[in-house]
Protein backbone atom coordinates (compact mmCIF):
# COMPACT_ATOMS: atom_id res chain seq x y z
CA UNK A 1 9.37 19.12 -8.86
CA UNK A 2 12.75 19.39 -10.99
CA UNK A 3 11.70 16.46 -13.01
CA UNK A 4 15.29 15.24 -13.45
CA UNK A 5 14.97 13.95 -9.87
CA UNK A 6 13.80 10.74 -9.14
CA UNK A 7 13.51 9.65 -5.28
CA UNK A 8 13.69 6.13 -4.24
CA UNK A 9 11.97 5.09 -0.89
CA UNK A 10 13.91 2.50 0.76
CA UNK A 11 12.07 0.52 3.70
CA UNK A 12 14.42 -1.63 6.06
CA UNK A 13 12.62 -4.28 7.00
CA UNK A 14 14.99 -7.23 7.46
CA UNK A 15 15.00 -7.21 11.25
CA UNK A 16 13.96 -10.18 13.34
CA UNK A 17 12.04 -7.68 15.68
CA UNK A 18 12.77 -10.03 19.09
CA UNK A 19 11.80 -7.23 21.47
CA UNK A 20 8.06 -6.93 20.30
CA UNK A 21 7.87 -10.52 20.68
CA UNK A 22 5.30 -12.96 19.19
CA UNK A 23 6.03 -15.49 15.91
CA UNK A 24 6.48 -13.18 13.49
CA UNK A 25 8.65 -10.73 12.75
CA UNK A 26 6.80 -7.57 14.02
CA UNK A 27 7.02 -5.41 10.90
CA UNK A 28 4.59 -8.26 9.68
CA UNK A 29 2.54 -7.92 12.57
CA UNK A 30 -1.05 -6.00 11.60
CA UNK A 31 -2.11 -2.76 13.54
CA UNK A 32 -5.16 -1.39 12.36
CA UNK A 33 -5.95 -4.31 10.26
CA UNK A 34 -3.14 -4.32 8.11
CA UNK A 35 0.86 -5.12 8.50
CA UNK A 36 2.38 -2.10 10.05
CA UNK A 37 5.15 -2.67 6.69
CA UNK A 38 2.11 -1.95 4.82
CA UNK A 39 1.32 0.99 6.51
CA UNK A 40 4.64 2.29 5.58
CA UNK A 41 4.80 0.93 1.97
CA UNK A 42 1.59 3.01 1.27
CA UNK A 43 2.42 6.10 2.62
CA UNK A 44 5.15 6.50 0.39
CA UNK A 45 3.65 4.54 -2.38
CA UNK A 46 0.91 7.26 -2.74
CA UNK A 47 2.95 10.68 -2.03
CA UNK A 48 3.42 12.45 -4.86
CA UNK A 49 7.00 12.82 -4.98
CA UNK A 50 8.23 9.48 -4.25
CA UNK A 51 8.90 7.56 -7.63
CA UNK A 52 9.19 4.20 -6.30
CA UNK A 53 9.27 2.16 -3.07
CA UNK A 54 12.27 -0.63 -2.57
CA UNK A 55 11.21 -2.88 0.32
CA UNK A 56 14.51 -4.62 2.05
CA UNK A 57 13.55 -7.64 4.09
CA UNK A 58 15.31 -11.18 5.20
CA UNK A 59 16.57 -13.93 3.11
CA UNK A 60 13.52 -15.66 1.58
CA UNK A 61 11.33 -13.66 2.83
CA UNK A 62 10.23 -12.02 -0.67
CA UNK A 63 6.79 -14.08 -0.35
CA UNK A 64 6.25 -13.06 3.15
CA UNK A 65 6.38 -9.46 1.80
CA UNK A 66 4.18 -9.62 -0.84
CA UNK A 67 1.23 -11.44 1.44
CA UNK A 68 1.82 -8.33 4.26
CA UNK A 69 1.69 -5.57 1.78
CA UNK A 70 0.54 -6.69 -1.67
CA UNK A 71 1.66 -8.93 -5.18
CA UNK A 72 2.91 -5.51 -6.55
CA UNK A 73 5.84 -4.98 -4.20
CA UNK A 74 9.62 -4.55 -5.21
CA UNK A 75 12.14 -6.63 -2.81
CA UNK A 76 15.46 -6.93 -2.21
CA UNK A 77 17.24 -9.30 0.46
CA UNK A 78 19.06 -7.73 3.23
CA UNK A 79 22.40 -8.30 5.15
CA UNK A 80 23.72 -9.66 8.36
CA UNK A 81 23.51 -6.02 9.61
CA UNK A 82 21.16 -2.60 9.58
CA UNK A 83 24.20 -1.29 7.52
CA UNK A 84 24.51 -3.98 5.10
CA UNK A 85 20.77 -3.85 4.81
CA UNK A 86 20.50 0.11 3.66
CA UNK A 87 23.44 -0.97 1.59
CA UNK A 88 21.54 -3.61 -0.87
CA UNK A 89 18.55 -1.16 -0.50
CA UNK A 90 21.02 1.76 -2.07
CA UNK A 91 21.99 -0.37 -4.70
CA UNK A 92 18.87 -1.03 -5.93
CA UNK A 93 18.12 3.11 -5.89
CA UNK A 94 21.29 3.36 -7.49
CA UNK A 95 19.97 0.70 -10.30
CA UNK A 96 16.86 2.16 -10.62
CA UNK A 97 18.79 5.62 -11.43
CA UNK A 98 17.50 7.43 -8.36
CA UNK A 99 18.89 10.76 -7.55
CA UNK A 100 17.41 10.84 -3.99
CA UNK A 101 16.40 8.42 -1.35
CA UNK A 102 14.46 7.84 1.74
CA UNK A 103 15.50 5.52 4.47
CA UNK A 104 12.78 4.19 6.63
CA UNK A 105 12.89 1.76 9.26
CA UNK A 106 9.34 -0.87 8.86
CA UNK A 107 8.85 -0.15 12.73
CA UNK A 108 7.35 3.31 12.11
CA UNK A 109 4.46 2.46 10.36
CA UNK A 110 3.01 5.82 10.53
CA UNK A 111 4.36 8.62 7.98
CA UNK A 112 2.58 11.48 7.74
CA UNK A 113 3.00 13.09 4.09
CA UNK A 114 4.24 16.50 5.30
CA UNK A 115 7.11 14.78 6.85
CA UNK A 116 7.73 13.39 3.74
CA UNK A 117 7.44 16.25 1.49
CA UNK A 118 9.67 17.99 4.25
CA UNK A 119 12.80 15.94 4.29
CA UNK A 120 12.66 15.98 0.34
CA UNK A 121 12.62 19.88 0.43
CA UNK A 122 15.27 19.90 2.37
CA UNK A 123 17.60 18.27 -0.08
CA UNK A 124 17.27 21.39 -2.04
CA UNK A 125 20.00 22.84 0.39
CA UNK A 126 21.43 20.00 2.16
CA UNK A 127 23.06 16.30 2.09
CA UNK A 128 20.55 14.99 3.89
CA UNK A 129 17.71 15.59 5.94
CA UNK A 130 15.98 14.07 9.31
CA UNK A 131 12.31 14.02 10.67
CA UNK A 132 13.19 14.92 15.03
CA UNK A 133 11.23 15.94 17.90
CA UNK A 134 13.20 17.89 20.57
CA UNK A 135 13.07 16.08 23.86
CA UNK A 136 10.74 17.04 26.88
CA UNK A 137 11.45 14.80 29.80
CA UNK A 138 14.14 15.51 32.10
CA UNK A 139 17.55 14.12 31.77
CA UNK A 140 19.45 12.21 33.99
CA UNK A 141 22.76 10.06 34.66
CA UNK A 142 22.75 6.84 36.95
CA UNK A 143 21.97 2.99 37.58
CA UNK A 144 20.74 2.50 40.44
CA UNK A 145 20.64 5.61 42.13
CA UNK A 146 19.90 9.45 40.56
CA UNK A 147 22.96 11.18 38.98
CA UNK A 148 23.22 14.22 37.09
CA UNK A 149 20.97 16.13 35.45
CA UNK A 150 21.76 16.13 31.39
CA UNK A 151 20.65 19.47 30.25
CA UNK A 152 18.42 18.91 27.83
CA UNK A 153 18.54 22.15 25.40
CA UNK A 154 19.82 21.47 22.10
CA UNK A 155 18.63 17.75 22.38
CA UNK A 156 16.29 15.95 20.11
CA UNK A 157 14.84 12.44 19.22
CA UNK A 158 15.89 11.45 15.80
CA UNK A 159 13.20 9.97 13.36
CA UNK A 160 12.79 8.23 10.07
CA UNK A 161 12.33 8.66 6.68
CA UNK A 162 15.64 10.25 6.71
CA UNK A 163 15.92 11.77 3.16
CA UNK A 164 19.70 11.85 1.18
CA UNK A 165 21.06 12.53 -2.03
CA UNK A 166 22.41 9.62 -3.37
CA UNK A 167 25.49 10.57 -3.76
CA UNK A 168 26.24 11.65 -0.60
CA UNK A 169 24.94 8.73 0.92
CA UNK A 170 26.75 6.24 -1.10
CA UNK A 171 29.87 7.89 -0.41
CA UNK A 172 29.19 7.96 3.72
CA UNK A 173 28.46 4.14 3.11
CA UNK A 174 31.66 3.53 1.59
CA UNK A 175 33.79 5.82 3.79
CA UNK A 176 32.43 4.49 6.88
CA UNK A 177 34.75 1.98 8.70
CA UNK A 178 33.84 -1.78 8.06
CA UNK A 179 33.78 -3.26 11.75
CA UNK A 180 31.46 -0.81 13.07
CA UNK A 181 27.92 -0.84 13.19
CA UNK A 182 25.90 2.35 12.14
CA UNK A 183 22.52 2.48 13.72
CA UNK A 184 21.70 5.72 11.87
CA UNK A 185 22.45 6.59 8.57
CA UNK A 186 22.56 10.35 9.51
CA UNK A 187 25.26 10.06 11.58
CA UNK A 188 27.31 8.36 8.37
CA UNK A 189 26.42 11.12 5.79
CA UNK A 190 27.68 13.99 8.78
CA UNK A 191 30.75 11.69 9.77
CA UNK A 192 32.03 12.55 6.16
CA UNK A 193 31.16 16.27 6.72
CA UNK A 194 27.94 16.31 4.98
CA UNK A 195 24.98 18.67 5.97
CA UNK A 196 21.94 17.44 7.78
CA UNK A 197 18.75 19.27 7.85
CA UNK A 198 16.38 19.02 10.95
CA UNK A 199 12.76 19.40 10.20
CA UNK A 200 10.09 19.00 12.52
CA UNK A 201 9.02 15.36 13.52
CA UNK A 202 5.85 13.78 14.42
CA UNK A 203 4.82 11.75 17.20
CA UNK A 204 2.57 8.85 14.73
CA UNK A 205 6.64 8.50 14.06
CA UNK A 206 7.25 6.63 17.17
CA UNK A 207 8.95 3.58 16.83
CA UNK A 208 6.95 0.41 17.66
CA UNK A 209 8.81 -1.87 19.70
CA UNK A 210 7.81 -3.50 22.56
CA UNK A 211 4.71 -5.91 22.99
CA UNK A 212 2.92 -2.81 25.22
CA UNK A 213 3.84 -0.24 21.56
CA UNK A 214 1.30 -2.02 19.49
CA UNK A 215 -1.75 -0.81 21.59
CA UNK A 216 -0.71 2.55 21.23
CA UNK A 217 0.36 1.87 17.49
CA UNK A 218 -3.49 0.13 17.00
CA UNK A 219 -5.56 3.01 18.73
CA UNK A 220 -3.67 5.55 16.75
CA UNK A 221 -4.41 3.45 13.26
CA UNK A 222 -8.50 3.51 14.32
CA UNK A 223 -8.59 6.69 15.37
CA UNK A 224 -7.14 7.64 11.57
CA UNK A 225 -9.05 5.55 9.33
CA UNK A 226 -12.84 4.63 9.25
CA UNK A 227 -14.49 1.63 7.55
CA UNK A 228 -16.93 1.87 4.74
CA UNK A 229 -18.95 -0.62 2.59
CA UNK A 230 -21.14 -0.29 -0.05
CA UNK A 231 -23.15 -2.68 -2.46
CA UNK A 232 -23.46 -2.80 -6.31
CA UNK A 233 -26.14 -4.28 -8.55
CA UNK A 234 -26.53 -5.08 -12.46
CA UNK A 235 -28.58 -6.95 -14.79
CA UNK A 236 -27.56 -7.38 -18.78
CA UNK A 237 -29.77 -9.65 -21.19
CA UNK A 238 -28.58 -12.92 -22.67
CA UNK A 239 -28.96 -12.35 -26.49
CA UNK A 240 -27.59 -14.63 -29.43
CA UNK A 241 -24.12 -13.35 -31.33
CA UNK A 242 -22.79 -11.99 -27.89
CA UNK A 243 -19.15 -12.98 -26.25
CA UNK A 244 -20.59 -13.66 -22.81
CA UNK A 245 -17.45 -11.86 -20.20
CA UNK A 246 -18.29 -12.31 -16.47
CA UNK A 247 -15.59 -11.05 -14.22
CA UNK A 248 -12.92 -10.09 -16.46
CA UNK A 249 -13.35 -13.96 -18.15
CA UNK A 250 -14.51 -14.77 -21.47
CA UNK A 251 -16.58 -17.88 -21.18
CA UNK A 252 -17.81 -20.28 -24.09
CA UNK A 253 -21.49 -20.07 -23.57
CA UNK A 254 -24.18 -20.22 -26.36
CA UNK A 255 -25.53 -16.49 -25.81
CA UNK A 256 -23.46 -13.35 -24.62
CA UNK A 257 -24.66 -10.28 -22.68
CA UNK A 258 -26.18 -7.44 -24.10
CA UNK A 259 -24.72 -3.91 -23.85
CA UNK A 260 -23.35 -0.70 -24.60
CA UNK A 261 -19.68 -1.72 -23.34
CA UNK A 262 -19.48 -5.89 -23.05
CA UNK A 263 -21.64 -6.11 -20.82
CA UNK A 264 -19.72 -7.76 -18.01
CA UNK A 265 -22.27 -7.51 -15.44
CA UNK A 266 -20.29 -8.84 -12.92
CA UNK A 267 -17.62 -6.42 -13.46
CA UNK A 268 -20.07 -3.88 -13.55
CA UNK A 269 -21.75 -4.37 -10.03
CA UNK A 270 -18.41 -4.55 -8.61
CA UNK A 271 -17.51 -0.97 -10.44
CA UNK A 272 -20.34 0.25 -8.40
CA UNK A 273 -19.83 -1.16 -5.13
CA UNK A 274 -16.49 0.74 -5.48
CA UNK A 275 -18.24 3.84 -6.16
CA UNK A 276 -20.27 3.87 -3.92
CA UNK A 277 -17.76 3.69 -1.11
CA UNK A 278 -16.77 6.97 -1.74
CA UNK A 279 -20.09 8.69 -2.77
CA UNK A 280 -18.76 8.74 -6.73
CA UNK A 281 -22.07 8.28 -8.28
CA UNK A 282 -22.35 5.06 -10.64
CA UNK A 283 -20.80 3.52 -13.57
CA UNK A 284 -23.39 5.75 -16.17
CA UNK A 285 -22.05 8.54 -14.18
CA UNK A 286 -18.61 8.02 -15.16
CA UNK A 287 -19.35 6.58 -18.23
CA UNK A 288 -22.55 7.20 -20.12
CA UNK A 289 -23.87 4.55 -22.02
CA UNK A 290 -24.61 7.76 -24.68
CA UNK A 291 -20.86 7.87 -25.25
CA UNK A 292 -19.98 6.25 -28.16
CA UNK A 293 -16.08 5.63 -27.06
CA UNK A 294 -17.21 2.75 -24.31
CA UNK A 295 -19.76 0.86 -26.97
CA UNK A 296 -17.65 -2.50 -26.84
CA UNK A 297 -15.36 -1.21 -24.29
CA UNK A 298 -13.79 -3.43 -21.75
CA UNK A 299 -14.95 -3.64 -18.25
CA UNK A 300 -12.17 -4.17 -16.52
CA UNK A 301 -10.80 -0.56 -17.22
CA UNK A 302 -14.61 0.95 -15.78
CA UNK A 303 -13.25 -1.18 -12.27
CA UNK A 304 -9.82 0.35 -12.68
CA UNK A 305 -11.07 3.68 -12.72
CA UNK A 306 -13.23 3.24 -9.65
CA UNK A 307 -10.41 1.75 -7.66
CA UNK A 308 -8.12 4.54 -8.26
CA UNK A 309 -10.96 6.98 -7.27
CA UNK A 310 -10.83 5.17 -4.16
CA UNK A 311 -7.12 5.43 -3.86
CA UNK A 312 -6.93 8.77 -4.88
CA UNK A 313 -9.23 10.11 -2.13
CA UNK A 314 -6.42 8.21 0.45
CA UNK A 315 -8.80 5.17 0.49
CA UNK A 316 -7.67 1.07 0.43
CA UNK A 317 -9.47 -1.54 -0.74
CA UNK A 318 -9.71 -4.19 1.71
CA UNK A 319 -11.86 -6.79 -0.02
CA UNK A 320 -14.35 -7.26 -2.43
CA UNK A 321 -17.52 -9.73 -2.91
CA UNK A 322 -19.24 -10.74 -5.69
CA UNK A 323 -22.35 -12.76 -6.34
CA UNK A 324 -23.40 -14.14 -10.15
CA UNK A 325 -27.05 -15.16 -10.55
CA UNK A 326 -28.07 -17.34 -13.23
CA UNK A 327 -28.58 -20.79 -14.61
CA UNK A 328 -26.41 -21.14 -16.92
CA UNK A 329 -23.33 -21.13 -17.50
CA UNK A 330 -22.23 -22.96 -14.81
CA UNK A 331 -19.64 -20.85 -12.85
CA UNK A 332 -17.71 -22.77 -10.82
CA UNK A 333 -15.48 -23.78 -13.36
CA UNK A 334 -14.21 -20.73 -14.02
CA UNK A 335 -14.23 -19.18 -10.68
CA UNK A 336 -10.64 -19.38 -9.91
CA UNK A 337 -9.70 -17.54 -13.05
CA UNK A 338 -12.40 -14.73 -12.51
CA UNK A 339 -11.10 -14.28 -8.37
CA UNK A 340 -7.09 -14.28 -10.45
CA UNK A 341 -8.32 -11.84 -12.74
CA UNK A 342 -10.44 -9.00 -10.58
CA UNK A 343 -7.73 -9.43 -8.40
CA UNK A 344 -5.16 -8.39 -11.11
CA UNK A 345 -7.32 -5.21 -11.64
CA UNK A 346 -7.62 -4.02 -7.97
CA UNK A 347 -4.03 -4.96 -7.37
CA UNK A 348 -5.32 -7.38 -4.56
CA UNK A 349 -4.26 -10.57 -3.27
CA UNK A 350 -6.92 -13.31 -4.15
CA UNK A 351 -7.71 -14.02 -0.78
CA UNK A 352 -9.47 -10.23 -0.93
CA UNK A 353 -11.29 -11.23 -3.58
CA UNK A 354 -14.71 -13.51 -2.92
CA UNK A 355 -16.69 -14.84 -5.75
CA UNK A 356 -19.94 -16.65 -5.41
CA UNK A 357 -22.59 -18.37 -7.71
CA UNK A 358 -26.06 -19.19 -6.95
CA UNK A 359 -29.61 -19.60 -9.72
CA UNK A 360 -33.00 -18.71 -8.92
CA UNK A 361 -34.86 -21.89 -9.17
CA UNK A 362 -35.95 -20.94 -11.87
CA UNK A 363 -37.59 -18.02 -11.27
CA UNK A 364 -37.74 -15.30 -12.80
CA UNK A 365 -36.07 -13.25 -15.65
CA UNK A 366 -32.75 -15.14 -14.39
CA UNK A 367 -34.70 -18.40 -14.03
CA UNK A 368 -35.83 -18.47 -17.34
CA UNK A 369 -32.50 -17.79 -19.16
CA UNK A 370 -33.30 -14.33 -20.28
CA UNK A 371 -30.33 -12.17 -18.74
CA UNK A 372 -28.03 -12.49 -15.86
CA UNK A 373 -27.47 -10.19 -12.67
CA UNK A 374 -25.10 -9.93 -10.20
CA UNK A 375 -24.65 -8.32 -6.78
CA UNK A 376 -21.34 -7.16 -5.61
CA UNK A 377 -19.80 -5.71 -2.38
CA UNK A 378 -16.64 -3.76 -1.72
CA UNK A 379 -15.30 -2.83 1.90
CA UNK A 380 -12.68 -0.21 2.13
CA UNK A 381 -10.71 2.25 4.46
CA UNK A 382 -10.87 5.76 4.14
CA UNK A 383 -8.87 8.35 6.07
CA UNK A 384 -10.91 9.93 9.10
């Protein structure tokens, strides 16, 4: 990759999406347990030579966004029109100093990679590029009765992410004539006698539209990802001298934990949960308690690492659980800081994140006020 390119993904999703019907707007809609925006916003998020991902959605619906595909998302607000919509979108490329862009529409929440890398290799040679299948059915005039047959040779069903230089598609933008609509920003960038590459589409590119689409749009989503969850456990002593950290939080206590790094045993059973969704060993796998550079080290960067094993091997974290055992301190006061803060390091929303207190009666190691465990477990989706 020339590394003086940078490529901007644009996602249009500021459309009311009437057709598919139901209360929400239906790029908001989940298929396959998560919005089908989402979908979309990862599969660019994670390819390799897409920079950054610009999401363009309604008026005030910024908040909306960030619940359907996570607190990390970039927004901008959209216009009256598709047109005016790509338009804001470009701006913000053109801000971010973006030498390429993709142009998505939110109702294709399926992109396979290749198609991706594809309409970006085409820019090598070309204005733009488009993902299209060529069409199969027979052709035909009419309304109520048969007319002629269309020969169908030469035809083709246009896709998105449509891929442009930037350049050539702000100039078809502000060439193109202001009362008419555009429904396809191809057709803008050839209007101006720019050259636009066909590459070879993909059916999971199918637009979802109509209430009978999402079905379809769910069985494909299952049939690509399965669901796996796994379980984490860790005990630390309670010594004197000690910061106690539990969950990312440093709490005022009278003893701290005990360990090579600081000991955040909650932190640490959750590191392993993570793991072990993906068969990655343990934490003393990845980090050896015989390695001098994680002796005080914080744990938060141990449940970084795991997570973006986990996203690495194409997986998403869907939600995590933790369990604290002990007498003392009490937790509950500081469980709304400790949900804010493993949330922070996943990059999850806090409703993904579930943490729970309970003692021992007493009983045991835990009882007596020797050490404190904790249990932890993480669910996740990994490609088929």
């Amino acid at each position: 990759m020339d590394m003086a390119e940078r490529t901007i993904a644009i996602i249009v999703a500021a459309g009311g999406g009437s057709r598919a019907g139901g209360d929400v707007p239906k790029q908001f809609r989940r298929v396959g347990g998560r919005t089908m925006v989402a979908h979309a916003y990862r599969a660019f998020a994670d390819h390799p030579l897409v920079d950054e991902v610009v999401l363009v959605v309604a008026p005030g619906m910024a908040d909306a966004a960030r619940l359907a595909v996570g607190p990390e998302v970039t927004t901008v607000a959209g216009g009256a029109t598709r047109r005016e919509s790509v338009a804001h979108g470009l701006g913000a490329a053109t801000a971010r100093q973006a030498t390429r862009v993709l142009i998505h529409d939110a109702a294709r929440p399926f992109v396979p990679g290749r198609v991706i890398g594809a309409v970006i290799d085409a820019l090598r040679e070309h204005q733009g590029a488009l993902p299209a299948l060529p069409v199969a059915d027979t052709l035909a005039r009419g309304d109520d009765v048969l007319g002629d047959m269309v020969p169908r040779a030469g035809l083709w069903r246009v896709q998105t992410p449509q891929a442009f230089r930037l350049d050539a598609i702000l100039g078809a933008h502000a060439a193109w004539p202001v009362d008419e609509e555009a429904t396809d920003d191809a057709q803008m960038v050839r209007w101006v006698g720019g050259s636009v590459a066909l590459v070879q589409g993909d059916p999971v590119l199918d637009k979802v539209t109509y209430p009978s689409d999402f079905a379809l749009a769910d069985a494909r989503a299952d049939a690509a990802w399965r669901t796996r969850t796994a379980t984490g456990f860790d005990v630390h002593r309670l010594e004197d001298g000690e910061e106690l950290w539990l969950g990312g939080v440093l709490i005022p206590h009278t003893q701290g934990l005990s360990g090579h790094s600081d000991a955040d045993v909650a932190l640490h059973a959750l590191t392993d949960a993570l793991l072990g969704t993906v068969a990655a060993g343990d934490i003393g796998t990845h980090f050896p308690p015989s390695d001098p550079r994680w002796r005080g080290a914080e744990s938060g960067q141990f449940l970084r690492h795991a997570a973006g094993l986990v996203r690495t091997r194409g997986g998403e974290i869907e939600f995590v659980d933790l369990t604290i055992i002990c007498e003392a301190p009490k937790i509950g006061p500081h469980r709304a800081a400790m949900t804010a803060r493993i949330a922070e390091l996943l990059g999850l929303l806090p409703e993904q994140v579930s943490v729970k207190a309970t003692t021992t009666e007493r009983l045991g190691f835990a009882g007596r006020g020797e050490g404190i465990a904790a249990q932890a477990a993480a669910t996740v989706r990994v490609p088929a």
